[in-house]
Protein backbone atom coordinates (compact mmCIF):
# COMPACT_ATOMS: atom_id res chain seq x y z
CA UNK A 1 15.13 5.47 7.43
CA UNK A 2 15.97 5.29 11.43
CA UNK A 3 15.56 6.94 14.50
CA UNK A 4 13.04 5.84 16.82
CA UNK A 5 11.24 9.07 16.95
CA UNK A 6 10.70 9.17 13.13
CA UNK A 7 7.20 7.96 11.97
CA UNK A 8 7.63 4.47 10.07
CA UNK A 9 6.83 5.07 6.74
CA UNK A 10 4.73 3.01 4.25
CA UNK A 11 4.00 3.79 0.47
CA UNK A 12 1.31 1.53 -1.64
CA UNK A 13 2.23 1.80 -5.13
CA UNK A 14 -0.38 0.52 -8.63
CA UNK A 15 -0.27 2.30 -11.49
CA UNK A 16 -2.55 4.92 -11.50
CA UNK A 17 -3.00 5.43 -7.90
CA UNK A 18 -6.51 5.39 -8.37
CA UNK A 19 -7.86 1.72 -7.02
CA UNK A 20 -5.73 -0.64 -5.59
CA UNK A 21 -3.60 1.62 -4.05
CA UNK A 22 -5.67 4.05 -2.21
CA UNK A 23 -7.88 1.00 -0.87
CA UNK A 24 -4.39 -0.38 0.66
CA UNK A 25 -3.71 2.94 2.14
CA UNK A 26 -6.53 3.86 3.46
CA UNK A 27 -7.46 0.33 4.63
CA UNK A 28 -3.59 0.27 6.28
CA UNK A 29 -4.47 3.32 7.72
CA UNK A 30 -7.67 1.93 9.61
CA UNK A 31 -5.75 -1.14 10.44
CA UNK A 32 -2.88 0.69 12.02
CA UNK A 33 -5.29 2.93 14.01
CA UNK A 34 -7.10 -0.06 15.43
CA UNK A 35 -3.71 -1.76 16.60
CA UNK A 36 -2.30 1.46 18.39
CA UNK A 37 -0.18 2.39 15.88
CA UNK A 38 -1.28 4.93 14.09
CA UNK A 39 0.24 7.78 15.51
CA UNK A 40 3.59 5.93 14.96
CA UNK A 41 3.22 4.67 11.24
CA UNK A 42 2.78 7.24 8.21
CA UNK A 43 0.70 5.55 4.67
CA UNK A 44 0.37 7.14 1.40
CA UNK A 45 0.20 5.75 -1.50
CA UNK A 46 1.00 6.66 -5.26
CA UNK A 47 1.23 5.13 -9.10
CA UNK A 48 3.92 4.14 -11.44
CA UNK A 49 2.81 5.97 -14.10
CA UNK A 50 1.24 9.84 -14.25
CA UNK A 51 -1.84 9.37 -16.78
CA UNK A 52 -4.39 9.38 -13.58
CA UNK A 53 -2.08 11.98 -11.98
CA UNK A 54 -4.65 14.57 -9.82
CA UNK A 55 -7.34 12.08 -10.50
CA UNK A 56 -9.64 11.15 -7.19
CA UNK A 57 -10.18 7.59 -6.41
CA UNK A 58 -12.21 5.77 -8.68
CA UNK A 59 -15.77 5.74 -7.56
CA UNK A 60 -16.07 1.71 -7.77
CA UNK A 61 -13.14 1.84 -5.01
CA UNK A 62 -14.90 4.68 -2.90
CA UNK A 63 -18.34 1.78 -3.42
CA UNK A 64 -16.21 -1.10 -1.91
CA UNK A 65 -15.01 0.48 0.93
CA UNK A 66 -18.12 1.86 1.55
CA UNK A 67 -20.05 -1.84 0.82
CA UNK A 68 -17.83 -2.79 3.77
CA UNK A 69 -18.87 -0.64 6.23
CA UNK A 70 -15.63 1.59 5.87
CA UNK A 71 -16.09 5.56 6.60
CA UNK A 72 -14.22 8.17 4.55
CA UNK A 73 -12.08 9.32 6.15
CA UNK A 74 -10.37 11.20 3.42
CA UNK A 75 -10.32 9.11 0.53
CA UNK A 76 -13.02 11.62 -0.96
CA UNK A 77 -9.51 14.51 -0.84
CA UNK A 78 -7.08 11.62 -2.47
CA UNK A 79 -5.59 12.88 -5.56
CA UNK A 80 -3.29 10.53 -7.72
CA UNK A 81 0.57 10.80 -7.68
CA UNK A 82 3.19 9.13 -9.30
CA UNK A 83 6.11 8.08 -7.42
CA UNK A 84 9.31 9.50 -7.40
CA UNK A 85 12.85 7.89 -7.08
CA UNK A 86 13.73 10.23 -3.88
CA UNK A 87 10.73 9.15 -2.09
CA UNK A 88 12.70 5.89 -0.97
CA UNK A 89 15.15 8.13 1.16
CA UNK A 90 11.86 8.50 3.17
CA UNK A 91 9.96 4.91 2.91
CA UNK A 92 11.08 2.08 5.67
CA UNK A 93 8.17 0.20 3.03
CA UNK A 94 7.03 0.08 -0.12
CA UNK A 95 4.04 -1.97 -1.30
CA UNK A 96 3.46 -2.76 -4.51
CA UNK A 97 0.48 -4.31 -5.55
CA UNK A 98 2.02 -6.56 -8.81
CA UNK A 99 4.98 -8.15 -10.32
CA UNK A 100 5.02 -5.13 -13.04
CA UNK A 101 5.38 -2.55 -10.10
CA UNK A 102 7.90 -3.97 -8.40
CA UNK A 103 9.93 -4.22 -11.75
CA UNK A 104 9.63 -0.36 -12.31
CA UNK A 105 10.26 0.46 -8.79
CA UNK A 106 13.56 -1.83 -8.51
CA UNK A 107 14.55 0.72 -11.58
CA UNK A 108 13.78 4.02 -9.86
CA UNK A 109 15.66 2.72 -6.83
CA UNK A 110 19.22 4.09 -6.59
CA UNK A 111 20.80 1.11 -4.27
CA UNK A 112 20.33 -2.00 -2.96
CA UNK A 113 19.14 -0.64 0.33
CA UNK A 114 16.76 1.11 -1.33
CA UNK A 115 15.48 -2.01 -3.16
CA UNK A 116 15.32 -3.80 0.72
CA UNK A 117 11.88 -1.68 1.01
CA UNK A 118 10.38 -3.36 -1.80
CA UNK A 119 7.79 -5.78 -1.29
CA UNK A 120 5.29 -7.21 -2.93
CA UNK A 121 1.41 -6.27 -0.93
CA UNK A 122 0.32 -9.67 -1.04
CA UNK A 123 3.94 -11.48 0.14
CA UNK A 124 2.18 -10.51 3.80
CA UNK A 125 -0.67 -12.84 3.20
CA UNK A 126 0.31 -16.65 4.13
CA UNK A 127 -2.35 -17.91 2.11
CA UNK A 128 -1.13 -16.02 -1.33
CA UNK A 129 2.24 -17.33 -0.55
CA UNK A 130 1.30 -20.87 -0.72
CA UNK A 131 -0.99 -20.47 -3.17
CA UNK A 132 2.10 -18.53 -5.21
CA UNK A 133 -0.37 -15.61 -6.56
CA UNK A 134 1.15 -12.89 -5.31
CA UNK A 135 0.13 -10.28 -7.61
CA UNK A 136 -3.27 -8.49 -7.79
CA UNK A 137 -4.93 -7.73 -10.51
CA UNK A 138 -5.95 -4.61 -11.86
CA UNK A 139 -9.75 -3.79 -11.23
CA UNK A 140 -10.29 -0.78 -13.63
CA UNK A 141 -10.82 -3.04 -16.57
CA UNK A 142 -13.92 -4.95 -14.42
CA UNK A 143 -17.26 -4.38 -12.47
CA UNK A 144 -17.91 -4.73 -8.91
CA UNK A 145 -17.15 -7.92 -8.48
CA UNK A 146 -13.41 -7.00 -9.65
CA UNK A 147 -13.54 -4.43 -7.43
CA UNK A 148 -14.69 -6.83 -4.29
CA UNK A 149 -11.73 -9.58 -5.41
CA UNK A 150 -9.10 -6.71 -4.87
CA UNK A 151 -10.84 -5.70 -1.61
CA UNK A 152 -10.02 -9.39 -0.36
CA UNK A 153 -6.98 -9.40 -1.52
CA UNK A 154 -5.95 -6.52 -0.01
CA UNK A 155 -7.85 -7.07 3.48
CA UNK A 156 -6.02 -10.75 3.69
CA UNK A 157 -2.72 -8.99 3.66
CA UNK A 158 -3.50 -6.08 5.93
CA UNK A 159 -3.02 -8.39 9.21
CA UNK A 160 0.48 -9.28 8.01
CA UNK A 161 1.69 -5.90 7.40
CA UNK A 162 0.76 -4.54 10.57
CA UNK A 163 2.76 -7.32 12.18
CA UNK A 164 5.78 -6.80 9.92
CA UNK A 165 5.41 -2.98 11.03
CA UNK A 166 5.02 -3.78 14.72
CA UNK A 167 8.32 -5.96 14.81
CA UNK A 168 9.92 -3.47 12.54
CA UNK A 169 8.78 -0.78 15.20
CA UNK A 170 10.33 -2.92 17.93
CA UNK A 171 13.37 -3.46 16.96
CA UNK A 172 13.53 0.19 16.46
CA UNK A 173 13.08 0.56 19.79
CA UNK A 174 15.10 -2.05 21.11
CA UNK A 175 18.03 -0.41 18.94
């Protein structure tokens, strides 16, 4: 995508759309807002697969946010989605949240350039990259305290993101 009046455009992608991708969104979205660019960078978010497809977010990821001291503000209206190949025409980003999900997004993507936009959520955080665990596991299967170890996860990445974004942005404008 291009054009430096165009929103920049970021897509979290799990499975389900349910947990870990909702919490990226909506915790990109906050993130974005509190750096000045949220009326310049679009998030959504969506799953590989359909089964959850219309499905809110799960209550356990609602509980996190809210442990945190995050305010809905619109998670409660999120319904589940699965991604579609054409969506990439649109996305200068797309997150995904494991190894698994980059694999099935690599196959929906029609080009190369289209595969450029895929990156993995926690390549952004410097301390997953040493650490080489760059894929987050999925917190359905656990309690709370699976639902807190995605929550960090996530929130370590969020910083590096928004600076990707913000260089993307100005070299956009530079352009």
């Amino acid at each position: 995508m291009t054009g430096e009046d165009e929103p920049y455009r970021v897509t979290v992608v799990c499975t389900g759309n349910i947990c870990r991708s909702p919490m990226g969104e909506y915790l990109l979205r906050e993130a974005f807002e509190e750096a000045g660019l949220g009326g310049r960078v679009v998030v959504d978010s969506a799953g590989t697969s359909d089964e959850e497809h219309g499905n809110g977010m799960h209550p356990r990821t609602a509980a996190v946010m809210r442990r945190n001291g995050h305010v809905d503000r619109g998670w409660s209206d999120h319904r589940a989605r699965q991604f579609e190949a054409d969506w990439f025409a649109e996305a200068d980003l797309v997150l995904a949240v494991d190894h698994g999900h980059v694999r099935r997004l690599n196959a929906l993507a029609h080009d190369d350039g289209e595969r450029a936009a895929i990156h993995l959520f926690r390549s952004f955080d410097p301390e997953a990259v040493a650490a080489g665990e760059l894929g987050m596991d999925d917190p359905w299967y656990g309690t709370d305290p699976a639902y807190d170890q995605t929550y960090a996860e996530i929130t370590a990445a969020v910083p590096g993101i928004v600076e990707h974004v913000r260089a993307e942005l100005d070299a956009r404008d530079r352009a």
